[in-house]
PDB file of N, CA and C in Angstrom:
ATOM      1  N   UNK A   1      -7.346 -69.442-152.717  1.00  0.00           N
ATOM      2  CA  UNK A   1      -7.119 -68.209-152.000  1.00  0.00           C
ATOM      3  C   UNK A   1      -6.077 -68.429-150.895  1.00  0.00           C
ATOM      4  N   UNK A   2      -5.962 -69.671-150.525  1.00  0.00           N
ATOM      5  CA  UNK A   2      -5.154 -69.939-149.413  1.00  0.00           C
ATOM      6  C   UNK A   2      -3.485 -70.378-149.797  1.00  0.00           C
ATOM      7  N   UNK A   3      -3.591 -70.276-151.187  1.00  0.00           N
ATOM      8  CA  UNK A   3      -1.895 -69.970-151.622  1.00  0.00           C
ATOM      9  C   UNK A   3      -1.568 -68.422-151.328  1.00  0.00           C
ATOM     10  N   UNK A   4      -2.460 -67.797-152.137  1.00  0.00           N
ATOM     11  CA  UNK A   4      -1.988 -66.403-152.073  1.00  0.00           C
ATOM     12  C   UNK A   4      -1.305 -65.442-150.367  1.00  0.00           C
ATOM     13  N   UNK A   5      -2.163 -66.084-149.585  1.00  0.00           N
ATOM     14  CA  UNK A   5      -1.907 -65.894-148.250  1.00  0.00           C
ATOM     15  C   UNK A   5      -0.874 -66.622-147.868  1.00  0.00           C
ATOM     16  N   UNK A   6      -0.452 -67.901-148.635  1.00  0.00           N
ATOM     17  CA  UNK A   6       0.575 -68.781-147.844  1.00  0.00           C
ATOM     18  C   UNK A   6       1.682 -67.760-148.474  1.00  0.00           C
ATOM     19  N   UNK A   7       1.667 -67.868-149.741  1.00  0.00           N
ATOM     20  CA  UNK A   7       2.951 -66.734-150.303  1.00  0.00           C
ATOM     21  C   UNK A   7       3.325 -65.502-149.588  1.00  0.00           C
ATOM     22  N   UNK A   8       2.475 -65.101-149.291  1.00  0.00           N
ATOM     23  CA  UNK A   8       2.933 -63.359-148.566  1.00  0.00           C
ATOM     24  C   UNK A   8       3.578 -63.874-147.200  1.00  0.00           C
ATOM     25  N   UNK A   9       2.657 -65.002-146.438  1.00  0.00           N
ATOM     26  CA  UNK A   9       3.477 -65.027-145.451  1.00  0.00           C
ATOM     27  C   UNK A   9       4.809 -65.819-145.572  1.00  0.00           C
ATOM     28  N   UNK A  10       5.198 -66.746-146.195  1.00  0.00           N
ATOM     29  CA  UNK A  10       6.199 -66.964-146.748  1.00  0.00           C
ATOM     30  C   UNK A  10       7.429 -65.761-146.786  1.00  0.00           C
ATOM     31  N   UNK A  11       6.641 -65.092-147.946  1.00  0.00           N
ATOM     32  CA  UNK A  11       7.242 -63.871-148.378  1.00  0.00           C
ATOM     33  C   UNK A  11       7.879 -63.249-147.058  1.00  0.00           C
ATOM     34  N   UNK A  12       7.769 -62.826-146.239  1.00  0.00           N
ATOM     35  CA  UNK A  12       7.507 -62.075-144.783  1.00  0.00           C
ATOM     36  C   UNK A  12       8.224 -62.629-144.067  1.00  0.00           C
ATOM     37  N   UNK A  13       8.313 -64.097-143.821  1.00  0.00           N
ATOM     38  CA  UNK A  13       9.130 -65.348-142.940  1.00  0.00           C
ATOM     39  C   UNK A  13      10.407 -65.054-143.382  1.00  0.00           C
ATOM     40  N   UNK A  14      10.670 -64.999-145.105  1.00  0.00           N
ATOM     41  CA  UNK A  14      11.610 -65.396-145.290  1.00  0.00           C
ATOM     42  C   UNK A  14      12.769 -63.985-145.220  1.00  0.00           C
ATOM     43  N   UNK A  15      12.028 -62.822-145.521  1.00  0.00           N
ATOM     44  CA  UNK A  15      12.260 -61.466-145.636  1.00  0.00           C
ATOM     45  C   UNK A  15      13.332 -61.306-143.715  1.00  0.00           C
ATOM     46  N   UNK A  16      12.278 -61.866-142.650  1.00  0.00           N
ATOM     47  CA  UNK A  16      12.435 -61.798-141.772  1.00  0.00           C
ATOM     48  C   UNK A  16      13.970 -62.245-141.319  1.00  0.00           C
ATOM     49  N   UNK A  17      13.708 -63.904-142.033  1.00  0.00           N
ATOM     50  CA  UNK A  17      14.728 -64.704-141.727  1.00  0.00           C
ATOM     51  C   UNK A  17      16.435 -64.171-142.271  1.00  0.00           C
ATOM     52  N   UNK A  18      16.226 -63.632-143.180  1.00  0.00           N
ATOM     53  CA  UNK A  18      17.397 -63.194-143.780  1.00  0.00           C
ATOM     54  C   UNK A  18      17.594 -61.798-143.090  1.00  0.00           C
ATOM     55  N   UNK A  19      17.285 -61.123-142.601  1.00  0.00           N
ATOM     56  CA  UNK A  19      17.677 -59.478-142.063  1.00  0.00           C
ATOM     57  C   UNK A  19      18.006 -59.977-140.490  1.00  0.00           C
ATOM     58  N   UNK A  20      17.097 -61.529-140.128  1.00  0.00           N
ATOM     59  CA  UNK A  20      18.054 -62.229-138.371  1.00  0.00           C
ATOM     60  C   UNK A  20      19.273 -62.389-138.679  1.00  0.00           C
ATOM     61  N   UNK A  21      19.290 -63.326-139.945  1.00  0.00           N
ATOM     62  CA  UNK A  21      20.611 -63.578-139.978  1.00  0.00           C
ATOM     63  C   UNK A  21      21.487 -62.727-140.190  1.00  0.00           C
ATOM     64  N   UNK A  22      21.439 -61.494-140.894  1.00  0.00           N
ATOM     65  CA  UNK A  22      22.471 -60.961-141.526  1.00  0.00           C
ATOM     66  C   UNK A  22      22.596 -59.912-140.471  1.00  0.00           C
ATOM     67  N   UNK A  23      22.120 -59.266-139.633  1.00  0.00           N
ATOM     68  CA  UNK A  23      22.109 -58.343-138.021  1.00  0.00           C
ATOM     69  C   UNK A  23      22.999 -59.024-137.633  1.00  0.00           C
ATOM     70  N   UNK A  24      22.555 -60.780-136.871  1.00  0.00           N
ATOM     71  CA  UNK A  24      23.444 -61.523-135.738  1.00  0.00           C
ATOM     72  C   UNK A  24      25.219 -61.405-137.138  1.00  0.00           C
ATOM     73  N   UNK A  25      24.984 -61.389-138.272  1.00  0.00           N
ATOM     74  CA  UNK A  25      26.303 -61.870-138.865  1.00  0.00           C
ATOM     75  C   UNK A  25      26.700 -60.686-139.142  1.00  0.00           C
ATOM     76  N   UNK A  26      26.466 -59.381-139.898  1.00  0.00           N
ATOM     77  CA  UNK A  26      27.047 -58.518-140.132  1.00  0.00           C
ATOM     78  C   UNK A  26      26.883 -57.240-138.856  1.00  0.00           C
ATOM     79  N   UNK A  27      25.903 -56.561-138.666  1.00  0.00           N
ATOM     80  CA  UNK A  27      26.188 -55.546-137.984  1.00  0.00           C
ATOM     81  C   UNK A  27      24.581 -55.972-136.705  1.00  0.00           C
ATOM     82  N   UNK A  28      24.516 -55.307-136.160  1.00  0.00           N
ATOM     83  CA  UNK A  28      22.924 -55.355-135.073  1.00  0.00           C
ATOM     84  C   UNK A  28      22.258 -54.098-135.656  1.00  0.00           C
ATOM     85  N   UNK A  29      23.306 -52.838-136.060  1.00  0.00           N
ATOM     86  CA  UNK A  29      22.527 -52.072-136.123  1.00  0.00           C
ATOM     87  C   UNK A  29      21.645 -52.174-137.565  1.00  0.00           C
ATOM     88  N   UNK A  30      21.424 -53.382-138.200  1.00  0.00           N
ATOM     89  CA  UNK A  30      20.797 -53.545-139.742  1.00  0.00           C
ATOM     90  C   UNK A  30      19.691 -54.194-138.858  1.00  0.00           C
ATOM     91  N   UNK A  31      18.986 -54.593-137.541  1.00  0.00           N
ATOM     92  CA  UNK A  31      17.695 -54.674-136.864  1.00  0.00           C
ATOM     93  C   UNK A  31      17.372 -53.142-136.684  1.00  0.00           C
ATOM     94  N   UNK A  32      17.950 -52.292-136.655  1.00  0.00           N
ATOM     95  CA  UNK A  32      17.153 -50.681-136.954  1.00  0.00           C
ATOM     96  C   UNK A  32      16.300 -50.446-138.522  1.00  0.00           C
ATOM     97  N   UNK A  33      16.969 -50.911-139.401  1.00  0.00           N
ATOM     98  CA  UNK A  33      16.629 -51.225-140.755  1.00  0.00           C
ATOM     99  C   UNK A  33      14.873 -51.783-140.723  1.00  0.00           C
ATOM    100  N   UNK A  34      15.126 -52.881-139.940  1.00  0.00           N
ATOM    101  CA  UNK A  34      13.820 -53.712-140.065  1.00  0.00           C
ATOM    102  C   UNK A  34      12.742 -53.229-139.951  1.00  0.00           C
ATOM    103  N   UNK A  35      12.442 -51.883-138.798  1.00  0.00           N
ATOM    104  CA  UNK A  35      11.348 -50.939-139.922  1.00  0.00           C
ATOM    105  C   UNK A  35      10.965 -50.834-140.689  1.00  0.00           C
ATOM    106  N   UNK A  36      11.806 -50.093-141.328  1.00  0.00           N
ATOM    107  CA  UNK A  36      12.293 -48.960-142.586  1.00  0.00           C
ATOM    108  C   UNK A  36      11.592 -50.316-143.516  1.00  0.00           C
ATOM    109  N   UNK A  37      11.767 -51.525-143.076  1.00  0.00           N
ATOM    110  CA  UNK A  37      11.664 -52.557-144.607  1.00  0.00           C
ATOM    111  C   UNK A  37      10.266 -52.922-144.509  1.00  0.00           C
ATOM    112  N   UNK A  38       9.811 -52.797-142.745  1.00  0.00           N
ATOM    113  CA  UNK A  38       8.573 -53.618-143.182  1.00  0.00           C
ATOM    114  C   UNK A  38       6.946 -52.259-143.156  1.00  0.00           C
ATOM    115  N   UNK A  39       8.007 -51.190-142.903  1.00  0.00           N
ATOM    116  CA  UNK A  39       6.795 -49.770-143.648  1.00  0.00           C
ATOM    117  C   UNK A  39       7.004 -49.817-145.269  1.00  0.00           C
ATOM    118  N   UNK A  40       8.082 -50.236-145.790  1.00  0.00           N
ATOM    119  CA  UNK A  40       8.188 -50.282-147.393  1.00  0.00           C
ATOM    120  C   UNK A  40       7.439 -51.271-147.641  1.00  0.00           C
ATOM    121  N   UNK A  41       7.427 -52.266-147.316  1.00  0.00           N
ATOM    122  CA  UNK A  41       6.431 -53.656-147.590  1.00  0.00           C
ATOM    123  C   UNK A  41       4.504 -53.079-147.529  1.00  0.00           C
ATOM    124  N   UNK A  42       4.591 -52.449-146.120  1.00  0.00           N
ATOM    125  CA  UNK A  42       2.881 -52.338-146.218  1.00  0.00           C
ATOM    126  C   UNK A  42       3.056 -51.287-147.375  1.00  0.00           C
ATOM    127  N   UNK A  43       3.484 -50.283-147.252  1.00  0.00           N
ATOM    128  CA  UNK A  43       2.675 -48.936-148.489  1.00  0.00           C
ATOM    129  C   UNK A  43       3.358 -49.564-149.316  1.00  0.00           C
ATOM    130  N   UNK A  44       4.019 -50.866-150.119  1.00  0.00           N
ATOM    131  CA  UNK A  44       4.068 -51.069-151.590  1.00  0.00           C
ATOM    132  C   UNK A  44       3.634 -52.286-151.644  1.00  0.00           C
ATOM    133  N   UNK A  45       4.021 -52.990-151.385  1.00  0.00           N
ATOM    134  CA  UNK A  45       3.769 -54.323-151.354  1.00  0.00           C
ATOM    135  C   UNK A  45       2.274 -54.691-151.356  1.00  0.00           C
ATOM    136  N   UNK A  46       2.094 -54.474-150.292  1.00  0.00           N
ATOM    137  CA  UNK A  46       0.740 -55.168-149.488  1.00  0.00           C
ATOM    138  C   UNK A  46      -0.754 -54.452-150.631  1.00  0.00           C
ATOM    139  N   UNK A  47      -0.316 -52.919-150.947  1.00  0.00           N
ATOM    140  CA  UNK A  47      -1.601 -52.692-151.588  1.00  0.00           C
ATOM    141  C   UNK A  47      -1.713 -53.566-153.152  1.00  0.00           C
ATOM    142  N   UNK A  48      -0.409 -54.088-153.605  1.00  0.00           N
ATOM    143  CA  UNK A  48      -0.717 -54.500-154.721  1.00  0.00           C
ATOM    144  C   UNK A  48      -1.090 -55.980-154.517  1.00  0.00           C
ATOM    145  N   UNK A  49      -0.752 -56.279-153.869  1.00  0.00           N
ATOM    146  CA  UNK A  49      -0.839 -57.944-153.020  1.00  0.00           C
ATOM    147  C   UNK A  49      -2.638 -57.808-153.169  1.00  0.00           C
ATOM    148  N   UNK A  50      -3.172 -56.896-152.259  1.00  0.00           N
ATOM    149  CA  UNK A  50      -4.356 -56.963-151.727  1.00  0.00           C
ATOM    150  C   UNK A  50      -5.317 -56.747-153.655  1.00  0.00           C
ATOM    151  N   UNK A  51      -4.972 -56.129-154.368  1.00  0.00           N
ATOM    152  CA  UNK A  51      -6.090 -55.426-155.439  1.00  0.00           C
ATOM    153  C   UNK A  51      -5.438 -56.829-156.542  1.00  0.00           C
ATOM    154  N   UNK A  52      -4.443 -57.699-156.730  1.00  0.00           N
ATOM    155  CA  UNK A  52      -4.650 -58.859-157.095  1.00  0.00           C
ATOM    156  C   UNK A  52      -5.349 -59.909-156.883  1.00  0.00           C
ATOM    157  N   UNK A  53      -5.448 -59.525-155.453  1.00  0.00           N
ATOM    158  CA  UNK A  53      -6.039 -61.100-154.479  1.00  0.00           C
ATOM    159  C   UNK A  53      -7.665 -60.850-154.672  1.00  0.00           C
ATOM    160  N   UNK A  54      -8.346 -59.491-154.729  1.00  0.00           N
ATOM    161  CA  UNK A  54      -9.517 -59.008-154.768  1.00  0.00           C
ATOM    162  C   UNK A  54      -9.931 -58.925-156.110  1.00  0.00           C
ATOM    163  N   UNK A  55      -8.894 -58.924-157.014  1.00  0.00           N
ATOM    164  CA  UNK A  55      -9.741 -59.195-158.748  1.00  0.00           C
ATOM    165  C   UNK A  55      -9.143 -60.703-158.472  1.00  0.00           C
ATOM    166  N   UNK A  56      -8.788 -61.816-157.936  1.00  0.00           N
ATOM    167  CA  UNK A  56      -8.850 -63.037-157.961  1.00  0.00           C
ATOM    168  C   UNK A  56      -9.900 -63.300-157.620  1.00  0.00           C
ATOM    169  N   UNK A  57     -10.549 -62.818-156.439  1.00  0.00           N
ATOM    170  CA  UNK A  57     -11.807 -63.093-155.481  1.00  0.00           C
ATOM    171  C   UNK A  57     -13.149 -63.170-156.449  1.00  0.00           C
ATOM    172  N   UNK A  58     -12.796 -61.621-156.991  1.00  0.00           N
ATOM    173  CA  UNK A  58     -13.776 -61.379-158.182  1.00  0.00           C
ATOM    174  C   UNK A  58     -14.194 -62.871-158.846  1.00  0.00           C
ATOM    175  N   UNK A  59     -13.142 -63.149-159.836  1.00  0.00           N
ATOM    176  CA  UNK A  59     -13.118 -64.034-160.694  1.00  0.00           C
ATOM    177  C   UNK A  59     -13.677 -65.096-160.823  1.00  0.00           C
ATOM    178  N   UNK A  60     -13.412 -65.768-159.208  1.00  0.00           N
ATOM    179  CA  UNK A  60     -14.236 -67.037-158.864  1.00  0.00           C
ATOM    180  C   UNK A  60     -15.405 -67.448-159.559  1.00  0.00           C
ATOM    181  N   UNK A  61     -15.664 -68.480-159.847  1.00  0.00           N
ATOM    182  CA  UNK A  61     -17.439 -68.903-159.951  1.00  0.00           C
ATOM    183  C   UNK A  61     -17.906 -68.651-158.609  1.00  0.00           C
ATOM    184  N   UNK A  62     -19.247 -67.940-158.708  1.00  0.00           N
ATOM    185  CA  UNK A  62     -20.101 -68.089-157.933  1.00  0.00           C
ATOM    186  C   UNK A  62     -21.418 -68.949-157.939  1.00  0.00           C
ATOM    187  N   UNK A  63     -21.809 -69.675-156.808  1.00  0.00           N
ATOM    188  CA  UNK A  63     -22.831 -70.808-156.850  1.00  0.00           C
ATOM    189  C   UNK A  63     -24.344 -70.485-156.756  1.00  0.00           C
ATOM    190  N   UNK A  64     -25.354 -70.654-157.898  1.00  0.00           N
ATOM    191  CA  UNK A  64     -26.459 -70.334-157.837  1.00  0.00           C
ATOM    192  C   UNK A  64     -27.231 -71.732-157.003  1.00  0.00           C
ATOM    193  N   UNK A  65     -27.676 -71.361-155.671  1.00  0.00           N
ATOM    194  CA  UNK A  65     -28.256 -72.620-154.853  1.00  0.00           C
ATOM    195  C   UNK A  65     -29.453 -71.787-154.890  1.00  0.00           C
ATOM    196  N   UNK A  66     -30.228 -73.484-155.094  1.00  0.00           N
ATOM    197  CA  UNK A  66     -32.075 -73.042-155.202  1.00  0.00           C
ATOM    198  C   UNK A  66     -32.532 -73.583-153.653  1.00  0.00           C
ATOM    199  N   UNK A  67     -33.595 -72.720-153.491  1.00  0.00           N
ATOM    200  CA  UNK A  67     -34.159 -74.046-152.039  1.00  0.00           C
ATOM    201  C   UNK A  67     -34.842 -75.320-152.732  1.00  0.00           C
ATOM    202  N   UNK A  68     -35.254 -76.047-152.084  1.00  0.00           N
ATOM    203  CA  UNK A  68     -36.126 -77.240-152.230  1.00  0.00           C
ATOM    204  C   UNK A  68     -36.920 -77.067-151.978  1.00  0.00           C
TER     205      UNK A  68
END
């Protein structure tokens, strides 16, 4: 479970890293953009992210523990 989380944030770092660079290199006003990208990310992204990660969750074995 702790890939799936490393990926998105990954995902996100790297999303980030490239719209710093390309503001400081091409224009500043493409940091107005950076909104616009990371409201497209939650309402698309994130819900399909989340209903993969939750039929992964599903999937798992679960552990039948007895007492002693």
């Amino acid at each position: 479970m702790r890939n799936y989380r490393l990926a998105v944030i990954g995902i996100a770092l790297g999303m980030a890293a490239i719209f710093g660079v390309l503001a400081l290199t091409v224009s500043g006003g493409l940091l107005l953009l950076f909104p616009v990208l990371l409201t497209a990310w939650f309402i698309w992204f994130m819900p399909l992210w989340r209903r993969r990660l939750r039929r992964r969750a599903r999937s798992l074995p679960s552990w039948q523990l007895t007492p002693e």
